[in-house]
N, C-alpha and C. Protein backbone atom coordinates (compact mmCIF):
# COMPACT_ATOMS: atom_id res chain seq x y z
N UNK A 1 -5.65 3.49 -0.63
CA UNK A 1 -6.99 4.02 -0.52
C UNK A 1 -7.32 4.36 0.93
N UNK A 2 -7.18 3.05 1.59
CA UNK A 2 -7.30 3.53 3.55
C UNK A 2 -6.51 4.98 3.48
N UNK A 3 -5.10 4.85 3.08
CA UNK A 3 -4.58 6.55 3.60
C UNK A 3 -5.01 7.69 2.97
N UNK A 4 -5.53 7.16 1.87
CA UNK A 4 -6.48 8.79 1.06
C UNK A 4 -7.80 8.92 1.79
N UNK A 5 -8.54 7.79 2.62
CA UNK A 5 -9.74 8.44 2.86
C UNK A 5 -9.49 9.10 4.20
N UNK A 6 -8.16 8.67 5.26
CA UNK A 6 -7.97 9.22 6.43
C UNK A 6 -7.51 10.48 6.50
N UNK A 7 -6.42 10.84 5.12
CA UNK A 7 -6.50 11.99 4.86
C UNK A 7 -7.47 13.06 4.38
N UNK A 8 -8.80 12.71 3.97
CA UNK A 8 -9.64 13.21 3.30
C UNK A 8 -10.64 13.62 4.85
N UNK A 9 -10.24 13.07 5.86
CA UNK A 9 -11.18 13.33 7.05
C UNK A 9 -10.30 14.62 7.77
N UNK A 10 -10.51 15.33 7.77
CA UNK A 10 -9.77 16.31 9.15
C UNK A 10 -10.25 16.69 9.93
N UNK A 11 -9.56 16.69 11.05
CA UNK A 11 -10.59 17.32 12.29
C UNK A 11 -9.69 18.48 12.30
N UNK A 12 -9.86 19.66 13.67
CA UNK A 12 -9.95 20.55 13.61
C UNK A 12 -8.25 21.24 13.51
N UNK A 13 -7.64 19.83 14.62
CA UNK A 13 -6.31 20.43 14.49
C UNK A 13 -5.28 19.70 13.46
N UNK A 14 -5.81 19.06 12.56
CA UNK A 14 -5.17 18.36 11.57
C UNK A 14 -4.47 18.91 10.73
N UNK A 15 -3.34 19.46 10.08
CA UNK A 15 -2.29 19.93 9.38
C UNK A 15 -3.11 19.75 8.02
N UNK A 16 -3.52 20.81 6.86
CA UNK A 16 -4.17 20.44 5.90
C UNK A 16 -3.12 18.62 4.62
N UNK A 17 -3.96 18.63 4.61
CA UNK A 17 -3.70 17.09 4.06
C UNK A 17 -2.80 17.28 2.40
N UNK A 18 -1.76 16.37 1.59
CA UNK A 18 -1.34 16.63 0.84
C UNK A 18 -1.38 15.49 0.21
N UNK A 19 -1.84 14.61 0.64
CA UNK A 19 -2.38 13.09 -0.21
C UNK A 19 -3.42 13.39 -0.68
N UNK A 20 -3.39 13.06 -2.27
CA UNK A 20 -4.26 13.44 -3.21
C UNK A 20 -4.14 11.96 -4.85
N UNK A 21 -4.75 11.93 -5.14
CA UNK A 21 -5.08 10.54 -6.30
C UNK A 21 -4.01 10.71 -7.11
N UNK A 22 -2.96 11.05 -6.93
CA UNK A 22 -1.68 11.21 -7.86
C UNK A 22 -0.99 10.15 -8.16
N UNK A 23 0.19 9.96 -9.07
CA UNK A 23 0.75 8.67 -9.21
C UNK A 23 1.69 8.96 -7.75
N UNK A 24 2.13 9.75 -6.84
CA UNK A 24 2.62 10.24 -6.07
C UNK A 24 2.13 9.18 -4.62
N UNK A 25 0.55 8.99 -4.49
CA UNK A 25 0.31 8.59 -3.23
C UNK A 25 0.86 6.72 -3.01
N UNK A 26 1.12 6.21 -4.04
CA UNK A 26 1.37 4.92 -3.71
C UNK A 26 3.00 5.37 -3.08
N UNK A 27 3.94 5.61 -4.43
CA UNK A 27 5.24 5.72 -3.09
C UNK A 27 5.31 6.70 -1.98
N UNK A 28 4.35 8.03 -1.96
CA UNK A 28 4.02 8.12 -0.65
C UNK A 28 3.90 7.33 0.61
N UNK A 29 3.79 6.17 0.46
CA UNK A 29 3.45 5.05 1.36
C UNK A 29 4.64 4.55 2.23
N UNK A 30 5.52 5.08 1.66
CA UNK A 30 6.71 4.49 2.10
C UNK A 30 7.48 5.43 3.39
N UNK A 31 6.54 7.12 3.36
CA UNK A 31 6.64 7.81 4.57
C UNK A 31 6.44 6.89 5.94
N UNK A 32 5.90 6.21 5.81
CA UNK A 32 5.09 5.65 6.62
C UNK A 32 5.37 4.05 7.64
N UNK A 33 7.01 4.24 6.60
CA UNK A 33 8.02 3.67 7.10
C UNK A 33 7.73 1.84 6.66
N UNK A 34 7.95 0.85 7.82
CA UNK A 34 8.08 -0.55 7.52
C UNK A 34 6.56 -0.56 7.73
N UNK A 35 5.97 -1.64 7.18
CA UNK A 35 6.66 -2.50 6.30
C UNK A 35 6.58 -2.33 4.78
N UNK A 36 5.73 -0.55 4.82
CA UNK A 36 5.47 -0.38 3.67
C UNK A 36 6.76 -0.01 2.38
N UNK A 37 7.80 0.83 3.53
CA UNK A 37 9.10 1.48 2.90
C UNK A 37 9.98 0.10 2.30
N UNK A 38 10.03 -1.06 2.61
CA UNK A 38 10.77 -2.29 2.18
C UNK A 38 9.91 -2.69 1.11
N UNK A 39 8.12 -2.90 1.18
CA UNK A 39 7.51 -3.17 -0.20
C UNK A 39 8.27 -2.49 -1.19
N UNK A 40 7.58 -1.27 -1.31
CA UNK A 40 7.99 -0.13 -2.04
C UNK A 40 9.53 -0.26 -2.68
N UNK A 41 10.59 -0.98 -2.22
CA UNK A 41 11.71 -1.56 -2.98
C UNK A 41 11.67 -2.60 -3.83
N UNK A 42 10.95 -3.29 -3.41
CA UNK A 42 10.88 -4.96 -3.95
C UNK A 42 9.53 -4.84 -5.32
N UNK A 43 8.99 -3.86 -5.10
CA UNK A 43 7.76 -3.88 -6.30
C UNK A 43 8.06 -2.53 -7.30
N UNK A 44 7.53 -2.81 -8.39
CA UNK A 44 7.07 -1.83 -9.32
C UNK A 44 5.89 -0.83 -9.30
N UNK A 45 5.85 0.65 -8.54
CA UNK A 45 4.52 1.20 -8.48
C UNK A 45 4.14 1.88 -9.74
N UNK A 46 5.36 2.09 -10.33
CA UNK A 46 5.02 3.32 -11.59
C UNK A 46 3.81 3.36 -12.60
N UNK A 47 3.53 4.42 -12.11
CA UNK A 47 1.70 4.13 -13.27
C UNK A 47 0.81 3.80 -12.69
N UNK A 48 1.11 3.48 -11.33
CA UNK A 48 0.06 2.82 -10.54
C UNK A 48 -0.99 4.45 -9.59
N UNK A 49 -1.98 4.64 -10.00
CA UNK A 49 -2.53 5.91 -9.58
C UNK A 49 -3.79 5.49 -9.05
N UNK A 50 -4.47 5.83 -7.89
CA UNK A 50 -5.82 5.58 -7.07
C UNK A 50 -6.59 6.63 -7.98
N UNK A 51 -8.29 6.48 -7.86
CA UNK A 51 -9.39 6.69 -8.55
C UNK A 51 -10.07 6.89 -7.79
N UNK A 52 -10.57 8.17 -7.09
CA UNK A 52 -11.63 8.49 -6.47
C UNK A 52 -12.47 7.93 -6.51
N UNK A 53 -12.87 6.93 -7.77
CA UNK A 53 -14.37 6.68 -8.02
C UNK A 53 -14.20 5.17 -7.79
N UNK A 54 -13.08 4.26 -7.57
CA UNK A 54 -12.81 3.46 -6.64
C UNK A 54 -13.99 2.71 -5.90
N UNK A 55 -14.29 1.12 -5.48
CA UNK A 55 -15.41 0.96 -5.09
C UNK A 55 -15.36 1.10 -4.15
N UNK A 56 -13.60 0.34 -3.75
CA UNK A 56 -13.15 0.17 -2.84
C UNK A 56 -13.31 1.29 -1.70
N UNK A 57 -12.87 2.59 -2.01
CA UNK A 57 -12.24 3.95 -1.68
C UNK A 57 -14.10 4.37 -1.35
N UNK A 58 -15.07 4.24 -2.43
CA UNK A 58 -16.70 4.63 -1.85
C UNK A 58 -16.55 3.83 -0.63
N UNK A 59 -16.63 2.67 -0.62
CA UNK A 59 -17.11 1.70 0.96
C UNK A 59 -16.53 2.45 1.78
N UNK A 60 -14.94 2.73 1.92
CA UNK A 60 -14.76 2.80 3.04
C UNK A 60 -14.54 4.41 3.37
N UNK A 61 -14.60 5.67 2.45
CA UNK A 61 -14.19 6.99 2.82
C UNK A 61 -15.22 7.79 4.11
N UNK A 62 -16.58 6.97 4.46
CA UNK A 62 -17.45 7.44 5.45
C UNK A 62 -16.88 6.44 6.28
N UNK A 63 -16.46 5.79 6.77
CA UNK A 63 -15.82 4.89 7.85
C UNK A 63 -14.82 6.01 8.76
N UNK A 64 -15.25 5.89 9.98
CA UNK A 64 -14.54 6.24 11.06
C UNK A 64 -13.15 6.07 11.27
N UNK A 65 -12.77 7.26 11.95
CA UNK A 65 -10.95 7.19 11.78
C UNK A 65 -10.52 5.85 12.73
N UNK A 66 -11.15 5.14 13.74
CA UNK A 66 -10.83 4.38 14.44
C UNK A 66 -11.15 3.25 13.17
N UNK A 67 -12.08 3.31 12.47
CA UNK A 67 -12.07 2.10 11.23
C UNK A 67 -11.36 1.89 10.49
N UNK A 68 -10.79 2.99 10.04
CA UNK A 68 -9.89 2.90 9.05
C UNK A 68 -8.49 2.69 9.65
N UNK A 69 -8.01 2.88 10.62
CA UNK A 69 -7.17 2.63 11.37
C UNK A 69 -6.84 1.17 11.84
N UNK A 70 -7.83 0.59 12.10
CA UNK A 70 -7.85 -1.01 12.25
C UNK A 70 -7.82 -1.70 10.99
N UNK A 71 -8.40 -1.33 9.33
CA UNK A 71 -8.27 -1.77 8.56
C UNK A 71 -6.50 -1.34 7.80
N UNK A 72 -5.84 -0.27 8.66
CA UNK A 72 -4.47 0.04 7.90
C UNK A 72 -3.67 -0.87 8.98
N UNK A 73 -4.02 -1.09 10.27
CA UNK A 73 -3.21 -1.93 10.79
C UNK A 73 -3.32 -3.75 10.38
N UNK A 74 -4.18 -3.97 10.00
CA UNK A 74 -4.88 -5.40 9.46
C UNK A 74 -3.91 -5.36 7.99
N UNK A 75 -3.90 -4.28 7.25
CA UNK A 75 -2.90 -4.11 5.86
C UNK A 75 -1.24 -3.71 6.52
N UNK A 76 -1.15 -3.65 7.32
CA UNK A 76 0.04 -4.18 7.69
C UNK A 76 0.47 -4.88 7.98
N UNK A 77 -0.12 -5.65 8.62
CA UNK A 77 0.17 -7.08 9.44
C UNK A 77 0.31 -8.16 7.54
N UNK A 78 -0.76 -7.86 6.83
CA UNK A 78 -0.76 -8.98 5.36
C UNK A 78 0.57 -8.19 4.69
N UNK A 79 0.70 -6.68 4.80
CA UNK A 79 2.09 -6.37 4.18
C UNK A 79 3.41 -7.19 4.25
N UNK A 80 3.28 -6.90 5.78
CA UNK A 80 4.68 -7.87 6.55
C UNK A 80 5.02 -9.22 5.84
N UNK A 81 3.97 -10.12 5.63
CA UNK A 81 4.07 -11.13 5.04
C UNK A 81 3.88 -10.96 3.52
N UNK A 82 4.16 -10.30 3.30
CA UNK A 82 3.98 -10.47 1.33
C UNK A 82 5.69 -9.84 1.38
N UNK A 83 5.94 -8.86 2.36
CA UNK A 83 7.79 -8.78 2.20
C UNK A 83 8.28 -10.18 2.34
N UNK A 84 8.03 -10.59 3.22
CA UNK A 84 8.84 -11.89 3.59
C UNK A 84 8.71 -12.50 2.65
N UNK A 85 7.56 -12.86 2.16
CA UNK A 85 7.17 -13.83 0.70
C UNK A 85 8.20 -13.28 -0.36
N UNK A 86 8.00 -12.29 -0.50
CA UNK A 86 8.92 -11.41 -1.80
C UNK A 86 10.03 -11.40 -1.84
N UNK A 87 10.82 -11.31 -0.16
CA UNK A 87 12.35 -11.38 0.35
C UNK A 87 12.73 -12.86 -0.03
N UNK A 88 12.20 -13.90 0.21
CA UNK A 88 12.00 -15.01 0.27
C UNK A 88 12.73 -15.13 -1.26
N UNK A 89 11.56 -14.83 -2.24
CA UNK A 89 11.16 -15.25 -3.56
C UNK A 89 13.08 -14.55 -4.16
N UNK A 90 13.40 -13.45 -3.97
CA UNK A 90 14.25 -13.39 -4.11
C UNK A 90 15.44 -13.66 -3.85
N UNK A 91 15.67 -14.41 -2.33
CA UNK A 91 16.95 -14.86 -2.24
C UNK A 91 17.07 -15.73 -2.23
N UNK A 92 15.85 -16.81 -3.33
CA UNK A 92 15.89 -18.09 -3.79
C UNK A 92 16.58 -18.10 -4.64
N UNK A 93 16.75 -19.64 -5.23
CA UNK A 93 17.07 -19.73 -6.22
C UNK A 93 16.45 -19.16 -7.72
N UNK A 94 15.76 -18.65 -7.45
CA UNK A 94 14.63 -18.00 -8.21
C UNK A 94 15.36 -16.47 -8.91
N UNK A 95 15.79 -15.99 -8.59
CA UNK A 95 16.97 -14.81 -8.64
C UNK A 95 18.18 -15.19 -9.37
N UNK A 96 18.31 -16.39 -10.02
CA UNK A 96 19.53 -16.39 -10.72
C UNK A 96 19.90 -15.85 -11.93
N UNK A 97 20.93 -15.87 -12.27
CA UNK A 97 21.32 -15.38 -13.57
C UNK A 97 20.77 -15.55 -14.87
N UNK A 98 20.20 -17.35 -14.98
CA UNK A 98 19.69 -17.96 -15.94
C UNK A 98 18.58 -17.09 -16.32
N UNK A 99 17.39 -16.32 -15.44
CA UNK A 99 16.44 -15.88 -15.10
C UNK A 99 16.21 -14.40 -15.95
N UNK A 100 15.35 -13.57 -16.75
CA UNK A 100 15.51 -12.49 -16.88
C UNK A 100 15.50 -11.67 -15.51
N UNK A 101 16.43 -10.52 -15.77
CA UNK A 101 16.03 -9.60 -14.68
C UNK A 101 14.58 -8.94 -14.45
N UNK A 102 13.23 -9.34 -15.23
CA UNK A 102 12.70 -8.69 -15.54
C UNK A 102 11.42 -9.57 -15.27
N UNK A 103 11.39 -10.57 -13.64
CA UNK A 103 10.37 -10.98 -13.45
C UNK A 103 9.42 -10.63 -12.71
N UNK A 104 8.62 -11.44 -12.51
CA UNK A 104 7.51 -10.82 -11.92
C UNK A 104 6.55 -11.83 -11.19
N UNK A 105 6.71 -12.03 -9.82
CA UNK A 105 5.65 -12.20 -9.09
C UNK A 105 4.16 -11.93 -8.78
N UNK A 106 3.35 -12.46 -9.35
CA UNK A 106 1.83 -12.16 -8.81
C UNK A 106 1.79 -11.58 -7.59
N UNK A 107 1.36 -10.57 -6.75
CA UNK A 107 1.08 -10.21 -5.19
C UNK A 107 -0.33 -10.16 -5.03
N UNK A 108 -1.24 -9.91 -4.55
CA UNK A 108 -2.32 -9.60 -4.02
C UNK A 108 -2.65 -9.30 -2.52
N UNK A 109 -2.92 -8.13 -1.88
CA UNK A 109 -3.22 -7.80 -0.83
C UNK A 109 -4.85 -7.32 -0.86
N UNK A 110 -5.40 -8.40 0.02
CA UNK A 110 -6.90 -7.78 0.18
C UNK A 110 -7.31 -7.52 2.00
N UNK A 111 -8.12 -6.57 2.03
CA UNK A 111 -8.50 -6.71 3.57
C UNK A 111 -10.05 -6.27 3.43
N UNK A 112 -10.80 -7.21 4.40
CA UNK A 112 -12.19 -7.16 4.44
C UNK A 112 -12.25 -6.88 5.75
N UNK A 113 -13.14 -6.24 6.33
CA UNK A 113 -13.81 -6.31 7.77
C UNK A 113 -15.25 -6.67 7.88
């Protein structure tokens, strides 16, 4: 949502924008390199599509590019640690054979300012 509303701002010399509410913008995310490009391996996005009408996405799409910028660096810093958690979770014992291939960790990433 932070990168759809920063894209949704342009100033004058800004390259027109191609992030749009598609099932497309979550692995989009992974342009954007670590720590989002290593999530983006370890999770399931498919089906997962943003909603303009979002409460989340209202609060923050009038927020300043310096705002939203501190709130995508604040969602990186909790990213970093939900890989590690996830890297973790998998090269536990938790990953064994006994195990379906087909589990699933709870995640939750929230950021408030």
């Amino acid at each position: 949502m932070i990168d759809l509303a920063v894209s949704r701002q342009r100033e004058l010399w800004d390259e027109p924008s191609v992030a749009d509410f598609s099932e497309d913008a979550v692995p989009n995310l992974g342009r954007k390199g670590f720590p989002f490009a290593p999530l983006l391996t370890l999770v399931r996005v498919e089906g997962l599509r943003p909603s303009p009408v979002d409460s989340f996405f209202a609060q923050i799409q009038g927020e300043t590019r310096e705002s939203l910028a501190r709130r995508m660096e604040a969602l990186k810093l909790r990213t970093i640690e939900v890989v590690k958690e996830l890297a973790a979770f998998d090269k536990s014992g938790a990953s064994g054979p006994d195990l379906a291939e087909d589990r699933e960790l709870p995640v939750s990433i929230a950021i408030f300012h």
